[in-house]
C-alpha atoms as a PDB file:
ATOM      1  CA  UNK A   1    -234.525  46.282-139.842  1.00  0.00           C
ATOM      2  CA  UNK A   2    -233.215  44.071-142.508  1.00  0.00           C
ATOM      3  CA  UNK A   3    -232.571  46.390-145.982  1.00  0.00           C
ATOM      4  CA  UNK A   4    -232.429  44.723-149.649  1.00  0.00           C
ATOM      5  CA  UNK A   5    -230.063  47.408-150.663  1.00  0.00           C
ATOM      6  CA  UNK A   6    -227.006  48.755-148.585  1.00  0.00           C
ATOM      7  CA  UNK A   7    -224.650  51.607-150.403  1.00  0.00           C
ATOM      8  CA  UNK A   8    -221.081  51.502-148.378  1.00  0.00           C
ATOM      9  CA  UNK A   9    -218.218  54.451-148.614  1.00  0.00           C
ATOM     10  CA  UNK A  10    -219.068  57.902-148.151  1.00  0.00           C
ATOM     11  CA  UNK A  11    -222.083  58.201-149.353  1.00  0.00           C
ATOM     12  CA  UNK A  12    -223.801  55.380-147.726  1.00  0.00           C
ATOM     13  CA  UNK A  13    -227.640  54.403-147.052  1.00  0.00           C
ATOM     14  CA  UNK A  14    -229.531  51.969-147.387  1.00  0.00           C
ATOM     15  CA  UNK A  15    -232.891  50.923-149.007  1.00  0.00           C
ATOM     16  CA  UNK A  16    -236.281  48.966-147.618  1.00  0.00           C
ATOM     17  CA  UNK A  17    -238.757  47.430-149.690  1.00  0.00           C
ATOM     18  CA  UNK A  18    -242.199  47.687-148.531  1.00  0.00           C
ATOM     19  CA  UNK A  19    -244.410  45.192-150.034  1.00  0.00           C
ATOM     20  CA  UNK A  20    -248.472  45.305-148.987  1.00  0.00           C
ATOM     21  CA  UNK A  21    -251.234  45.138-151.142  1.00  0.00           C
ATOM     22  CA  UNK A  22    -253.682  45.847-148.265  1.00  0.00           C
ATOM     23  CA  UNK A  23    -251.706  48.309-146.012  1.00  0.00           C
ATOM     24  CA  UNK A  24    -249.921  51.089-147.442  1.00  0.00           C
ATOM     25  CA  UNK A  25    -247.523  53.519-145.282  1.00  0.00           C
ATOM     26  CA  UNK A  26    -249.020  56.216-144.008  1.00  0.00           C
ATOM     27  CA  UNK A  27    -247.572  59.970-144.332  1.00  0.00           C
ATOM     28  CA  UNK A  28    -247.244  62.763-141.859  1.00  0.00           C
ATOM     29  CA  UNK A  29    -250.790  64.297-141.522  1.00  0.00           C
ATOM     30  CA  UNK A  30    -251.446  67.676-139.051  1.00  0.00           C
ATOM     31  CA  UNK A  31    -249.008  66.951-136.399  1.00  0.00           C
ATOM     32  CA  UNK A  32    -250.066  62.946-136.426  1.00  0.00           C
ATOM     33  CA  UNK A  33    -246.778  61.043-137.474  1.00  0.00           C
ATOM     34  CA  UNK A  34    -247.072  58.325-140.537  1.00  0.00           C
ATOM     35  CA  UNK A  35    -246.072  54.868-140.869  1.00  0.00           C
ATOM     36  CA  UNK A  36    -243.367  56.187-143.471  1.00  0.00           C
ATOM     37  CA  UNK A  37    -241.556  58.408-141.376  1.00  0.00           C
ATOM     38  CA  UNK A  38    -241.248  55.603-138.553  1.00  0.00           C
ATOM     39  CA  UNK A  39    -239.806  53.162-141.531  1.00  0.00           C
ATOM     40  CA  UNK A  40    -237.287  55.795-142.850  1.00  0.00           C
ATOM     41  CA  UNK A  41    -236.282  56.677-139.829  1.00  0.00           C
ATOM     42  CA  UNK A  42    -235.445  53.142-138.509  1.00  0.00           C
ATOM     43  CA  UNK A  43    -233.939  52.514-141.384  1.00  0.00           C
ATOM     44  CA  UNK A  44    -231.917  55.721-141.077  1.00  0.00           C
ATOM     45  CA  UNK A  45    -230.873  54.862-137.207  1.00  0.00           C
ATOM     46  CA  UNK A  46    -229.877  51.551-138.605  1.00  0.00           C
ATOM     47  CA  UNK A  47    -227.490  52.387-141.815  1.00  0.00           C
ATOM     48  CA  UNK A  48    -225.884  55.266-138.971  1.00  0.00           C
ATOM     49  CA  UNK A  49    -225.457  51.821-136.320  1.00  0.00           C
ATOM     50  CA  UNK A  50    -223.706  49.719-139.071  1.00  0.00           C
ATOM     51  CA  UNK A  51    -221.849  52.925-141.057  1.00  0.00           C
ATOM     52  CA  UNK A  52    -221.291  54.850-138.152  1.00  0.00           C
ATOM     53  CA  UNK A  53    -223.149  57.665-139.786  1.00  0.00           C
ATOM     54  CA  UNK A  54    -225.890  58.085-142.867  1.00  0.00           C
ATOM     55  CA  UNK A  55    -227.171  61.027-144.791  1.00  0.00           C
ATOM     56  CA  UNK A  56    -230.955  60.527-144.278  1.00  0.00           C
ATOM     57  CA  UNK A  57    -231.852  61.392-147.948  1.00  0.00           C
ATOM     58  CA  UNK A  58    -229.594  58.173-148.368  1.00  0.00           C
ATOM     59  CA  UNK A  59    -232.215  56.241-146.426  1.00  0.00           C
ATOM     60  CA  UNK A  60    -235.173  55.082-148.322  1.00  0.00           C
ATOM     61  CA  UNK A  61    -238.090  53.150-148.060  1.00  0.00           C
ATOM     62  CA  UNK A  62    -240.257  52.038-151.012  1.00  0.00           C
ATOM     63  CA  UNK A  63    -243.929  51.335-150.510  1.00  0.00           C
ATOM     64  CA  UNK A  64    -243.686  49.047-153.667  1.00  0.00           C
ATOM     65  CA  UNK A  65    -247.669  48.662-154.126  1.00  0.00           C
ATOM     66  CA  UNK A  66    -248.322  52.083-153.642  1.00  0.00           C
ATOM     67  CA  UNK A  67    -245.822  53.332-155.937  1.00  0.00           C
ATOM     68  CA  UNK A  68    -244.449  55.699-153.169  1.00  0.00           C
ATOM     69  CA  UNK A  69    -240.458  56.128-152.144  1.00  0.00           C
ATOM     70  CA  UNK A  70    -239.773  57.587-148.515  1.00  0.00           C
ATOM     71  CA  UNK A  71    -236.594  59.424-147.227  1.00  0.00           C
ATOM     72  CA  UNK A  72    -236.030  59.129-143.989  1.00  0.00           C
ATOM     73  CA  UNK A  73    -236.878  62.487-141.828  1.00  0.00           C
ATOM     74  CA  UNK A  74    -233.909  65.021-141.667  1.00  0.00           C
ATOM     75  CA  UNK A  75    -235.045  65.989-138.085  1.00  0.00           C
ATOM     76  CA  UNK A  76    -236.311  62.493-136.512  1.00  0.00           C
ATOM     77  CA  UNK A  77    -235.658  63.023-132.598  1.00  0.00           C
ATOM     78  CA  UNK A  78    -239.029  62.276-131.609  1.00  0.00           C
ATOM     79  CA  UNK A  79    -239.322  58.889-134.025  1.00  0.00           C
ATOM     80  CA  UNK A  80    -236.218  57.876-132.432  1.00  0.00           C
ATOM     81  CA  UNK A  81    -237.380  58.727-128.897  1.00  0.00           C
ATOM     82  CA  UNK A  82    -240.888  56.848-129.913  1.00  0.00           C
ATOM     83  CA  UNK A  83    -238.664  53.888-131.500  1.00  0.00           C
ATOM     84  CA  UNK A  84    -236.197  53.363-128.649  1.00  0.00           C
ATOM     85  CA  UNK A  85    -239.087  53.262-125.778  1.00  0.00           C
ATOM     86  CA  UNK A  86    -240.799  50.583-128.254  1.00  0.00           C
ATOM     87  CA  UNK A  87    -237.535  48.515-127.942  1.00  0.00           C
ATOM     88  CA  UNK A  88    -237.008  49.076-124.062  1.00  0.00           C
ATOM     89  CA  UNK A  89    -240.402  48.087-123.490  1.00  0.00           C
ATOM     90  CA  UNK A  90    -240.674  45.021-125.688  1.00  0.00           C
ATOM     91  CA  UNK A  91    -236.393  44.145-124.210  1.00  0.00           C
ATOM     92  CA  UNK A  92    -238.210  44.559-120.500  1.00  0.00           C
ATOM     93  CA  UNK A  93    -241.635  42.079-120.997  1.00  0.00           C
ATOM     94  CA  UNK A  94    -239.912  39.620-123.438  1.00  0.00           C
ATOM     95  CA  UNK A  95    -238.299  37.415-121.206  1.00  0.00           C
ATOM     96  CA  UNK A  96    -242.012  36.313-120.284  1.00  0.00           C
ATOM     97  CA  UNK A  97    -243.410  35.710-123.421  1.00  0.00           C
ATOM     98  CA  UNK A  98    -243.828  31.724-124.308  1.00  0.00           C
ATOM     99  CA  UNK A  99    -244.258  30.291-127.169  1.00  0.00           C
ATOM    100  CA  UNK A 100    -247.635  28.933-128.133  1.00  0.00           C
ATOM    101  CA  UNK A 101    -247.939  25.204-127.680  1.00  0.00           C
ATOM    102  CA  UNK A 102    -248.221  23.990-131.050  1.00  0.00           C
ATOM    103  CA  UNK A 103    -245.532  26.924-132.247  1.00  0.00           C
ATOM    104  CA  UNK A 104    -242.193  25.584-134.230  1.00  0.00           C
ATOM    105  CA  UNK A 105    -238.793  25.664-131.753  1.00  0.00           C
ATOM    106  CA  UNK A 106    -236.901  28.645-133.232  1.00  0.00           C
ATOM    107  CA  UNK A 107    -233.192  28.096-133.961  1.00  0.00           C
ATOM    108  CA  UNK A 108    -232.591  31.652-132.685  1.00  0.00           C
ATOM    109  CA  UNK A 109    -234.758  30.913-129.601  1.00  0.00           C
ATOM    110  CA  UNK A 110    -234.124  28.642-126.783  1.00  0.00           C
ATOM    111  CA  UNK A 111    -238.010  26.739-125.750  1.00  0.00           C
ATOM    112  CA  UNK A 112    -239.519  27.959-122.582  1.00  0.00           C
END
């Protein structure tokens, strides 16, 4: 998560810019959780890493091409149960990812 716009102090949060012509976040639909909430609420879990704590209403991502702004869920348990696997299981198979042959060293990266 990388935000354009942090607010430090008190009242801090942070905002995301979305920016897809062809892919807009989705919202919560009938139990099914949206694209949105996910964004918010990683966005959220990130401002409360590097604040030690965030109002979620503080957190917001902005679909920018669908002209839609997203708080981040007030009760977001389950995202950040469904978030943190994601990581553990991306942390636990990355080591044995390579690179592509004709892919660009990264300066971040060490080559395989």
């Amino acid at each position: 998560m990388r935000p354009e716009v942090l607010v430090a102090g008190p009242e801090a949060g942070a905002v995301k810019f979305y920016l897809s012509k062809t892919n807009p976040l989705t919202k919560d639909e009938r139990g099914r959780l949206g694209s949105a909430g996910f964004a918010a609420a990683a966005l959220h879990l990130w401002a409360d890493e590097a604040f030690g704590g965030a109002a979620p209403e503080r957190c917001l991502v902005v679909d920018v091409f669908a002209g839609e702004v997203y708080e981040a869920p007030v009760r977001n348990a389950t995202r950040r149960r469904h978030m943190l696997a994601a990581c553990e299981e991306i942390a636990a198979v990355w080591p044995s990812l390579s690179s592509p042959p004709t892919a660009r060293p990264s300066a971040s990266r060490s080559s395989p």
